[in-house]
N, C-alpha and C. Protein backbone atom coordinates (compact mmCIF):
# COMPACT_ATOMS: atom_id res chain seq x y z
N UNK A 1 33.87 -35.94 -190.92
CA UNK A 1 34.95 -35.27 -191.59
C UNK A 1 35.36 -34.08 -190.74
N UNK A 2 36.98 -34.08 -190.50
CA UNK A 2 37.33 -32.87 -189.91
C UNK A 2 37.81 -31.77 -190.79
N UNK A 3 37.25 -30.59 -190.70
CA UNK A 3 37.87 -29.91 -191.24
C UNK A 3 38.41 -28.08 -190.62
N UNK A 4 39.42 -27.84 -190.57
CA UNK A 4 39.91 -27.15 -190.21
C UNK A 4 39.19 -25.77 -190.74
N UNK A 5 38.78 -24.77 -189.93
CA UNK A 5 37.67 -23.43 -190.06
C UNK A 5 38.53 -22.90 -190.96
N UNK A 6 39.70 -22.62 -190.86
CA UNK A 6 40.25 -21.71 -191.74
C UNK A 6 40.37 -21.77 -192.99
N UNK A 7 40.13 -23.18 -193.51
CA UNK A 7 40.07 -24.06 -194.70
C UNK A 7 38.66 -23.76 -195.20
N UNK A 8 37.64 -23.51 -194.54
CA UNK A 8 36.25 -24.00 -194.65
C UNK A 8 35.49 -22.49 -195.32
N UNK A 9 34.73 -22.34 -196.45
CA UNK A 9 34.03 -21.12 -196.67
C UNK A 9 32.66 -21.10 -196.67
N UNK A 10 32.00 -20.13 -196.07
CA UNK A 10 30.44 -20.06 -196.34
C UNK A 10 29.72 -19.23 -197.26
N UNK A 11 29.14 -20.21 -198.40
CA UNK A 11 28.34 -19.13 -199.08
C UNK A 11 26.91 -18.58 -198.71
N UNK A 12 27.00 -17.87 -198.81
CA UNK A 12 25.17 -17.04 -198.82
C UNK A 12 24.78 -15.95 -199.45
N UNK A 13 24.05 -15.70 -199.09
CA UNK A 13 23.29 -14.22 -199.90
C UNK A 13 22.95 -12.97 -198.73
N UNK A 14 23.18 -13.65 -197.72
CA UNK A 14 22.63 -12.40 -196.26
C UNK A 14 23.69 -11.63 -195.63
N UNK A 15 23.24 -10.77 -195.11
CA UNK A 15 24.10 -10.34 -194.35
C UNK A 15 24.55 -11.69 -192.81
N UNK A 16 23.51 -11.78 -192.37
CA UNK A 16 23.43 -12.91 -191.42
C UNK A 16 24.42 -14.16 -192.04
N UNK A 17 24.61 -13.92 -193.51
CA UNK A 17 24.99 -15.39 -193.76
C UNK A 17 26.81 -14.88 -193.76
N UNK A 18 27.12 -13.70 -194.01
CA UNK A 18 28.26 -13.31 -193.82
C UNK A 18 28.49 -13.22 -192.09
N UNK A 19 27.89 -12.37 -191.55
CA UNK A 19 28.35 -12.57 -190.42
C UNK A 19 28.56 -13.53 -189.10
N UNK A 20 27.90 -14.55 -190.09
CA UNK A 20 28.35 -15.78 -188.94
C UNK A 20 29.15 -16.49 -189.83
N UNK A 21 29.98 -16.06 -191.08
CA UNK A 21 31.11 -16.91 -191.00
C UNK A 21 32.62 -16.25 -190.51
N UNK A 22 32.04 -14.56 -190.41
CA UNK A 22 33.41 -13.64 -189.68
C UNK A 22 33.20 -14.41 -188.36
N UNK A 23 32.12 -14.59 -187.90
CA UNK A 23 32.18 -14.53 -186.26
C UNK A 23 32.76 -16.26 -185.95
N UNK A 24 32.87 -17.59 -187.40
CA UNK A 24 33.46 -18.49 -186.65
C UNK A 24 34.54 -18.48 -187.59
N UNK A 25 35.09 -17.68 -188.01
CA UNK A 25 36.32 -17.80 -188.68
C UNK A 25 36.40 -18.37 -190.22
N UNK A 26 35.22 -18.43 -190.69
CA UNK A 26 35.67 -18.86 -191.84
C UNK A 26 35.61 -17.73 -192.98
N UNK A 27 35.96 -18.24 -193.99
CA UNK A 27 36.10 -17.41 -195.32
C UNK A 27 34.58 -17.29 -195.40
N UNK A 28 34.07 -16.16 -196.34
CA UNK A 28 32.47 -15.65 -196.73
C UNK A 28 32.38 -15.50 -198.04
N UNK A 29 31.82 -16.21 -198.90
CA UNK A 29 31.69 -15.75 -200.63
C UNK A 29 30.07 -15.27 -200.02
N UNK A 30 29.69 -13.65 -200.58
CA UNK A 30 28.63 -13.55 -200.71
C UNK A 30 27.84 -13.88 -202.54
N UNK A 31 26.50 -14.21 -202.03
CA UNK A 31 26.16 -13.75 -203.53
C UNK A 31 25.13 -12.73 -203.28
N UNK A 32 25.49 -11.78 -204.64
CA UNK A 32 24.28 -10.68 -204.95
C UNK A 32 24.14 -10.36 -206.26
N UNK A 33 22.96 -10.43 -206.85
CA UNK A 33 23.22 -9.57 -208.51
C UNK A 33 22.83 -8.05 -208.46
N UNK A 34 22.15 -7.67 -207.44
CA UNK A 34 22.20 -6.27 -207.10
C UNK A 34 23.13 -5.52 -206.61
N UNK A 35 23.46 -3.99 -206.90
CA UNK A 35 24.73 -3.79 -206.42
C UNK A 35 24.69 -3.28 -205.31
N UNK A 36 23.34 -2.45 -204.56
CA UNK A 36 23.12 -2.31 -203.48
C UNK A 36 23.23 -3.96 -202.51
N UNK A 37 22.95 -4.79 -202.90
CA UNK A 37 22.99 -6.24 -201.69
C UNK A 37 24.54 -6.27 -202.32
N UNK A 38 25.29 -5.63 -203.33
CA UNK A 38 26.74 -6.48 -202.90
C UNK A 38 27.25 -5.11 -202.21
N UNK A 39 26.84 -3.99 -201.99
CA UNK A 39 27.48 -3.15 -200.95
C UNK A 39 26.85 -3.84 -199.53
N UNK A 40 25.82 -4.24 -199.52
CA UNK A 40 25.23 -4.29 -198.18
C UNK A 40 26.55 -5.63 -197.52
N UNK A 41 26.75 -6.55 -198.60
CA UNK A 41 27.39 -7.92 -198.17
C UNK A 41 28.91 -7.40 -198.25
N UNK A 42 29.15 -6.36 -198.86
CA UNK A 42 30.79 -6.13 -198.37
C UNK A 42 31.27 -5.37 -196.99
N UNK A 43 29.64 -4.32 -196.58
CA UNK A 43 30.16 -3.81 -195.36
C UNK A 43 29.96 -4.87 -194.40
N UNK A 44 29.24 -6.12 -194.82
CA UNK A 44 29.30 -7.00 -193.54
C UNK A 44 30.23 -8.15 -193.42
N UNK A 45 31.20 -7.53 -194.25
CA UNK A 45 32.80 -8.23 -194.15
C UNK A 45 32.99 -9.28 -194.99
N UNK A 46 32.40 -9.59 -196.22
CA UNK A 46 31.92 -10.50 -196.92
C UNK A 46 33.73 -10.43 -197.73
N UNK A 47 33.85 -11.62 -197.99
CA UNK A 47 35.52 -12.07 -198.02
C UNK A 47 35.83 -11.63 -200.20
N UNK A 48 34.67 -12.20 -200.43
CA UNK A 48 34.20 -11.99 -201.68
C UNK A 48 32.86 -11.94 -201.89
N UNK A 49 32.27 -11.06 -203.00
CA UNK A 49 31.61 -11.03 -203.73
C UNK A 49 30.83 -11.50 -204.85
N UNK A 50 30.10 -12.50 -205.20
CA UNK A 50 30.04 -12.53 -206.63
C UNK A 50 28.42 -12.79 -207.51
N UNK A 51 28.29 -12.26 -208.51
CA UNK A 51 27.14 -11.89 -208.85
C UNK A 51 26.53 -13.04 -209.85
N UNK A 52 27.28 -14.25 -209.85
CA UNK A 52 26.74 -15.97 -210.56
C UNK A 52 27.53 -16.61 -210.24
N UNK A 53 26.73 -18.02 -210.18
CA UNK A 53 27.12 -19.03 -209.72
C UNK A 53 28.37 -19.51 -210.78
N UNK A 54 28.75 -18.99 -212.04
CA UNK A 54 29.76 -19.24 -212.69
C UNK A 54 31.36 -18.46 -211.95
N UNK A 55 30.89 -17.44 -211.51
CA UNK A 55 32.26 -16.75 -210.62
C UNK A 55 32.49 -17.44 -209.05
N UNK A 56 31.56 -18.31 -208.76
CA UNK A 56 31.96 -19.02 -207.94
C UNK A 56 33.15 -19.89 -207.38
N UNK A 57 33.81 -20.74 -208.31
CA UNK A 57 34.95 -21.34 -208.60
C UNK A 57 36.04 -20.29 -208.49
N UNK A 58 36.01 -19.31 -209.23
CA UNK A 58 37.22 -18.49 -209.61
C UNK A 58 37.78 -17.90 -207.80
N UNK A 59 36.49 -17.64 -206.83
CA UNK A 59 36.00 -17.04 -205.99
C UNK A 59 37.08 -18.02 -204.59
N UNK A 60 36.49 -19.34 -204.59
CA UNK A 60 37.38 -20.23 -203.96
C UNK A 60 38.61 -20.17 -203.89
């Protein structure tokens, strides 16, 4: 399957997991339920935020 990066999003919980989707271009949903890990995942450019897997969808 091809799919075009710009189309494509990565979720994670890391900082690492955000910054390797700035560094290949794709969109970043972080997750955190702490609000210190969702500051840590927004200074690492994290596209969104979200604190359950129910705000996920909305997030896309």
């Amino acid at each position: 399957m091809r799919v075009d990066i710009g189309d494509a999003a990565l979720i994670g919980d890391s900082d690492f997991d955000v910054e390797a989707a700035v560094r290949a271009g794709a969109r970043s949903i972080a997750y955190a339920v702490e609000p210190v890990k969702a500051e840590s995942l927004t200074r690492a450019g994290a596209d969104a935020v979200i604190g359950s897997m129910v705000e996920l969808a909305a997030s896309l």
